[in-house]
Protein backbone atom coordinates (compact mmCIF):
# COMPACT_ATOMS: atom_id res chain seq x y z
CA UNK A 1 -2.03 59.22 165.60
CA UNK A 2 -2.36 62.04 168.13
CA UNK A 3 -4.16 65.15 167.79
CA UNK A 4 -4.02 68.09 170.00
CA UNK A 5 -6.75 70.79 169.61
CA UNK A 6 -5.96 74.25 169.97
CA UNK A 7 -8.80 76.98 170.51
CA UNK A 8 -11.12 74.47 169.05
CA UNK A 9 -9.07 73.63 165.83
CA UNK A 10 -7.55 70.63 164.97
CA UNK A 11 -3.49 71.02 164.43
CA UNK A 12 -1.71 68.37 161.83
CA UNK A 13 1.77 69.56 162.09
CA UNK A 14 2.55 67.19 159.46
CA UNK A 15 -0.20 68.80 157.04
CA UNK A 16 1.75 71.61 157.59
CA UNK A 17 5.49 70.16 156.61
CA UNK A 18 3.59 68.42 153.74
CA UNK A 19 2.07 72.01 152.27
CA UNK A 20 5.52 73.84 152.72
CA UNK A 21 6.82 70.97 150.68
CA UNK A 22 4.25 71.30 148.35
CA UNK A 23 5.02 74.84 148.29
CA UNK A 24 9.16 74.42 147.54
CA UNK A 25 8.12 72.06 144.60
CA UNK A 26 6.21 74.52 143.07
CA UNK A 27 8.73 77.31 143.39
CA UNK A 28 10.84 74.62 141.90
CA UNK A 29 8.37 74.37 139.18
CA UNK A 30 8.04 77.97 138.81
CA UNK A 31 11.74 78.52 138.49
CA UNK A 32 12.41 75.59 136.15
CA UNK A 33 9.86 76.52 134.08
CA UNK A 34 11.07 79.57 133.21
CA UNK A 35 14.42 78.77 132.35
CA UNK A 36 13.77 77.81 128.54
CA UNK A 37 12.07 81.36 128.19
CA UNK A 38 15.55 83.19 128.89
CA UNK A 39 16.83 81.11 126.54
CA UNK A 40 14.67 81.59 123.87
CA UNK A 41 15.21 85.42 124.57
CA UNK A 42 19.10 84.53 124.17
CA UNK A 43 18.95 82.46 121.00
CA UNK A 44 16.70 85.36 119.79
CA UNK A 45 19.31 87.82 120.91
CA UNK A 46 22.07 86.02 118.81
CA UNK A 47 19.96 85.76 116.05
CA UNK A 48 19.49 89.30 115.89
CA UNK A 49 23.66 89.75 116.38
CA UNK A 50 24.33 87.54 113.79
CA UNK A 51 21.45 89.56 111.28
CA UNK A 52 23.15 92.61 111.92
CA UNK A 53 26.73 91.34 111.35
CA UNK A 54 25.40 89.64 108.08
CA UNK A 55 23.80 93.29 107.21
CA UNK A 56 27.29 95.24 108.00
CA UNK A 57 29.62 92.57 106.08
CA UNK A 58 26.76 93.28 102.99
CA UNK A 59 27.19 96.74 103.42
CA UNK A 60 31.23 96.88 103.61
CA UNK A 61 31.20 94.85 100.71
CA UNK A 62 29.17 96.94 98.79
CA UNK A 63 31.29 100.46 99.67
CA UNK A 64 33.97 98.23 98.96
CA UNK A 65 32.71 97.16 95.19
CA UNK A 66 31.48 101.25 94.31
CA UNK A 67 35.07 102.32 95.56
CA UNK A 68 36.27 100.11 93.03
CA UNK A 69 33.65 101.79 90.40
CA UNK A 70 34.51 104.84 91.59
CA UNK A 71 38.50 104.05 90.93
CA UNK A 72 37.93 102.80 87.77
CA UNK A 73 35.43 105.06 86.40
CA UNK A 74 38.54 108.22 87.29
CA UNK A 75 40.75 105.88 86.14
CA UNK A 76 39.13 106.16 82.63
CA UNK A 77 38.10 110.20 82.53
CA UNK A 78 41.76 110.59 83.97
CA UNK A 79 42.91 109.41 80.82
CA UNK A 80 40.19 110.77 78.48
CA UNK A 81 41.21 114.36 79.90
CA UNK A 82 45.18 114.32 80.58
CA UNK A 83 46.69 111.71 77.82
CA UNK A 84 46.15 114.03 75.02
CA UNK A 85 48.62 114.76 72.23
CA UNK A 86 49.58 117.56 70.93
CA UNK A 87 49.22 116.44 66.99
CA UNK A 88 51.76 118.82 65.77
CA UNK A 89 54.66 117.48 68.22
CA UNK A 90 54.19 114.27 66.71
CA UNK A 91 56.95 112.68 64.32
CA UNK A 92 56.06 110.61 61.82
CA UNK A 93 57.74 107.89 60.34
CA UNK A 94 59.23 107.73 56.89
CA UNK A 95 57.14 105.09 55.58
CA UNK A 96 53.99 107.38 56.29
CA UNK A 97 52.81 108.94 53.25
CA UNK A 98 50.79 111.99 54.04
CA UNK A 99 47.77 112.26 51.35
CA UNK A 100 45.09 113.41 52.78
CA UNK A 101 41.94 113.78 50.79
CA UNK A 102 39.59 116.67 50.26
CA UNK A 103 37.17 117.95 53.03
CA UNK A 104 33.56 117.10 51.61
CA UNK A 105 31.26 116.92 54.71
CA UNK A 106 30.70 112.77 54.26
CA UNK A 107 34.07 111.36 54.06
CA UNK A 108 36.36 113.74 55.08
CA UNK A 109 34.07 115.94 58.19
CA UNK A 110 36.44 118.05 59.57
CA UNK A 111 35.02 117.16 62.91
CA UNK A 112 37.58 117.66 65.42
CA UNK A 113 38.66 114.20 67.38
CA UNK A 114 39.89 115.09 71.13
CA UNK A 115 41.08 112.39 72.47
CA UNK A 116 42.38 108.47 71.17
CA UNK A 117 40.89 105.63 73.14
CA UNK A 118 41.28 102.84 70.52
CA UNK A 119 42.51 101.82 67.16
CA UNK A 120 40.15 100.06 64.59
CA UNK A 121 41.36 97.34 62.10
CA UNK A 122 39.50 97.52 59.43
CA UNK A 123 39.75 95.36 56.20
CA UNK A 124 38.73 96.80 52.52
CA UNK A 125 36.93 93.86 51.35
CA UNK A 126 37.89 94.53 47.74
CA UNK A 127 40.44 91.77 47.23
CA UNK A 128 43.67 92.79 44.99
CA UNK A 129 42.78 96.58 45.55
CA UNK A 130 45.93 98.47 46.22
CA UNK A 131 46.40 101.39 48.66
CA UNK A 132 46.45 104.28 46.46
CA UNK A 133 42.84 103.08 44.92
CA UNK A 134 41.06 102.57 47.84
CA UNK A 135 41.98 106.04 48.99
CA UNK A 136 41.45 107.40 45.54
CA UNK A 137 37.60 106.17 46.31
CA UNK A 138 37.56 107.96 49.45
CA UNK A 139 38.19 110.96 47.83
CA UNK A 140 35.09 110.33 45.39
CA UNK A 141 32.16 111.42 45.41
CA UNK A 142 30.57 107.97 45.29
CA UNK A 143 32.33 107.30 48.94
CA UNK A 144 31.12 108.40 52.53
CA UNK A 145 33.39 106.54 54.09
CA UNK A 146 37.48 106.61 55.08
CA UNK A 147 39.99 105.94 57.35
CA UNK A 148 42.95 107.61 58.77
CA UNK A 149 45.41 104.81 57.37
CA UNK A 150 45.21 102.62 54.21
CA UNK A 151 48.03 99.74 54.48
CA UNK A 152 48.45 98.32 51.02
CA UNK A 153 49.77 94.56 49.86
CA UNK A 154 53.37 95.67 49.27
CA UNK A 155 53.21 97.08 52.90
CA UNK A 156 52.74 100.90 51.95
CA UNK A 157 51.02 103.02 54.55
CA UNK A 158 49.13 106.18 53.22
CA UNK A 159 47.58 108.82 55.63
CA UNK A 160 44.15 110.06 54.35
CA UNK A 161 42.73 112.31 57.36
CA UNK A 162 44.97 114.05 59.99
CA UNK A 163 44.88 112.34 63.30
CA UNK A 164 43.31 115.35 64.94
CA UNK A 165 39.94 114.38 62.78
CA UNK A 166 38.05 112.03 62.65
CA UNK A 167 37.66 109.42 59.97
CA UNK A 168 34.30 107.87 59.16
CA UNK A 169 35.05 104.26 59.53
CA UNK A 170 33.98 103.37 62.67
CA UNK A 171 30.09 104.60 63.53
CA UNK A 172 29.59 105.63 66.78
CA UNK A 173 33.38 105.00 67.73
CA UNK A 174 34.31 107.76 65.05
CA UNK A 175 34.87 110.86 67.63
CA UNK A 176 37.46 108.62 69.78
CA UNK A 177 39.46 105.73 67.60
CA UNK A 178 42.10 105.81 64.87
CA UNK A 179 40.72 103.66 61.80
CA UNK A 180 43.37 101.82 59.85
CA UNK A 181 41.83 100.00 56.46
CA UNK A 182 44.33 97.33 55.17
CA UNK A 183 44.60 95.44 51.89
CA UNK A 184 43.95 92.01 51.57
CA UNK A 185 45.37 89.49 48.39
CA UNK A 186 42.20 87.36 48.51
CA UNK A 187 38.00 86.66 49.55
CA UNK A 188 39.36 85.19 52.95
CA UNK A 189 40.29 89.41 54.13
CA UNK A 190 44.21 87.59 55.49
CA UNK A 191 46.69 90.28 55.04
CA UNK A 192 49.89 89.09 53.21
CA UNK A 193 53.10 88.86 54.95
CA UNK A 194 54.53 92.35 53.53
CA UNK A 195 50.84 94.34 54.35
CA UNK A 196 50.59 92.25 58.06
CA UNK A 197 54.65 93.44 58.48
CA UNK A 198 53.53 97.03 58.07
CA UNK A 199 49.99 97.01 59.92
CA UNK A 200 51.94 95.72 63.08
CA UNK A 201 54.65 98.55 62.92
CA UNK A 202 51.94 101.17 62.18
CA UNK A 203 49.58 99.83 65.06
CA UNK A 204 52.83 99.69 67.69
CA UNK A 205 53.69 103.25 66.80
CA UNK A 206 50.29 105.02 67.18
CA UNK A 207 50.23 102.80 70.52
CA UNK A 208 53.56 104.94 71.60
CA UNK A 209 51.76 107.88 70.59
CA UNK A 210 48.34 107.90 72.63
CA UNK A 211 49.67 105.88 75.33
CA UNK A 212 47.82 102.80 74.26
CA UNK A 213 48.75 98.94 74.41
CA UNK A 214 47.86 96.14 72.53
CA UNK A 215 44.53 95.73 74.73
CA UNK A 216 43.33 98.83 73.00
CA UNK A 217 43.60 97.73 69.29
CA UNK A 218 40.36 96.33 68.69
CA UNK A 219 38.39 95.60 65.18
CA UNK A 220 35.41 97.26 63.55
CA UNK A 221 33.31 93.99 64.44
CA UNK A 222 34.13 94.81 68.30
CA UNK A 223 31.94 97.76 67.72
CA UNK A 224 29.39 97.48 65.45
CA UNK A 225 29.45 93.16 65.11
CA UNK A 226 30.41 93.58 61.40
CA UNK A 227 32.33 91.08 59.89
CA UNK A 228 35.35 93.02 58.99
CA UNK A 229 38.09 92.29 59.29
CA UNK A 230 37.00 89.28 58.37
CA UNK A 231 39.62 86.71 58.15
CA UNK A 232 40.73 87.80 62.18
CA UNK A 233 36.77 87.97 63.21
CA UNK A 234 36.73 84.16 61.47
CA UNK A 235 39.69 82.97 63.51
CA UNK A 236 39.77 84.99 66.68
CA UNK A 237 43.05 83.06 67.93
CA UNK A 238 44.51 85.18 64.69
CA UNK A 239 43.51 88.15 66.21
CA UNK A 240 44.69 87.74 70.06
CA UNK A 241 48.49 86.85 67.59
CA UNK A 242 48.23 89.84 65.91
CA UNK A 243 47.59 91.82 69.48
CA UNK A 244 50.53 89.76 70.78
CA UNK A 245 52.88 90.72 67.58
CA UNK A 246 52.04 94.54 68.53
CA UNK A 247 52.62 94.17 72.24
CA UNK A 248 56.39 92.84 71.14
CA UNK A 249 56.57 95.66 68.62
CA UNK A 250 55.74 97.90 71.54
């Protein structure tokens, strides 16, 4: 190998090749090395997209669900405050006997009822009673208790309280349902043929009245868990029939 000496130094030009060389490779280095960097900072970048979409979908689904709250909850004080009836308009069937028992404070209030959400099926679990006793003993003093409606077993239908009061039958459901109490033949609380006949008509026609459907006839055991009535508590498939009988009636 030749050397040639410049100013005293010794020049390798192929040191010099071999060092720029050296030099490229670790550029190389440099610049391959920092490629999985910028794509950590991408697949970080996506993973924050894809948090935020998650977080907006949450969010329009829960405006979505409270705008269906909201719709509901109007839905209900819409009909609370505008499908009231004027009591006085109303026109009452023949088979309605009006006998309405004394005001007393216990079972007759006087309180004033507003507004009809629901009527109450109520049985008078005193087998064989007949209509006119059981609201005889509303109109005791031994009784704090009543109903607006006592069916009896040869399908009569006697009105004890006015519908524009309400009835103490049904607890805490007292300022807002109509209570019907209906005669039963036997211990198992099943309403003859003659007395279910009559309940059904009764129930479809206060329906009519207060805007109602079948979904709104519910029993005194759907508010308070009493057994009563207690034959359609005991064989709830009874019950959704006796709903479908009024929705027909309707």
């Amino acid at each position: 190998m030749v050397r040639r000496e410049t100013n005293g130094k010794v020049n390798t030009p192929q040191r010099g090749r071999s060092g720029t060389a050296s030099k490229q490779v670790s550029a190389g280095r440099s610049r391959t090395s920092s490629r999985p960097g910028k794509k950590r900072g991408r697949k970080k970048a996506g993973s924050r997209k894809t948090a935020a979409y998650k977080k907006s979908k949450r969010r329009k689904r829960l405006m979505i669900l409270m705008g269906v709250i909201l719709a509901l909850m109007s839905g209900l004080i819409l009909r609370s405050c505008l499908l009231t009836v004027d009591i006085s308009e109303l026109s009452y069937p023949s088979y309605i006997q009006q006998d309405f028992i004394t005001q007393d404070g216990h079972s007759r209030t006087g309180r004033e009822m507003k507004r009809v959400n629901d009527i109450v099926i109520h049985y008078v679990a005193n087998p064989g009673s007949t209509a006119k006793g059981n609201r005889d003993y509303f109109d005791s003093s031994q009784s704090r208790v009543s109903a607006h409606f006592v069916v009896g077993l040869k399908g009569e239908v006697i009105q004890c309280i006015p519908l524009d009061e309400q009835s103490s039958a049904s607890n805490d459901r007292n300022p807002d349902t109509i209570s019907i109490e209906v005669c039963h033949p036997d211990s198992t609380g099943k309403f003859n043929d003659k007395t279910y006949s009559a309940v059904i008509k009764l129930t479809a026609w206060l329906c009519e009245e207060f805007h109602l459907d079948e979904e709104d006839v519910i029993r005194h055991y759907d508010v308070t868990g009493k057994n009563c009535p207690k034959y359609y508590v005991e064989h709830p498939k009874a019950w959704e029939q006796f709903k479908q009988d009024v929705k027909r009636q309707l």
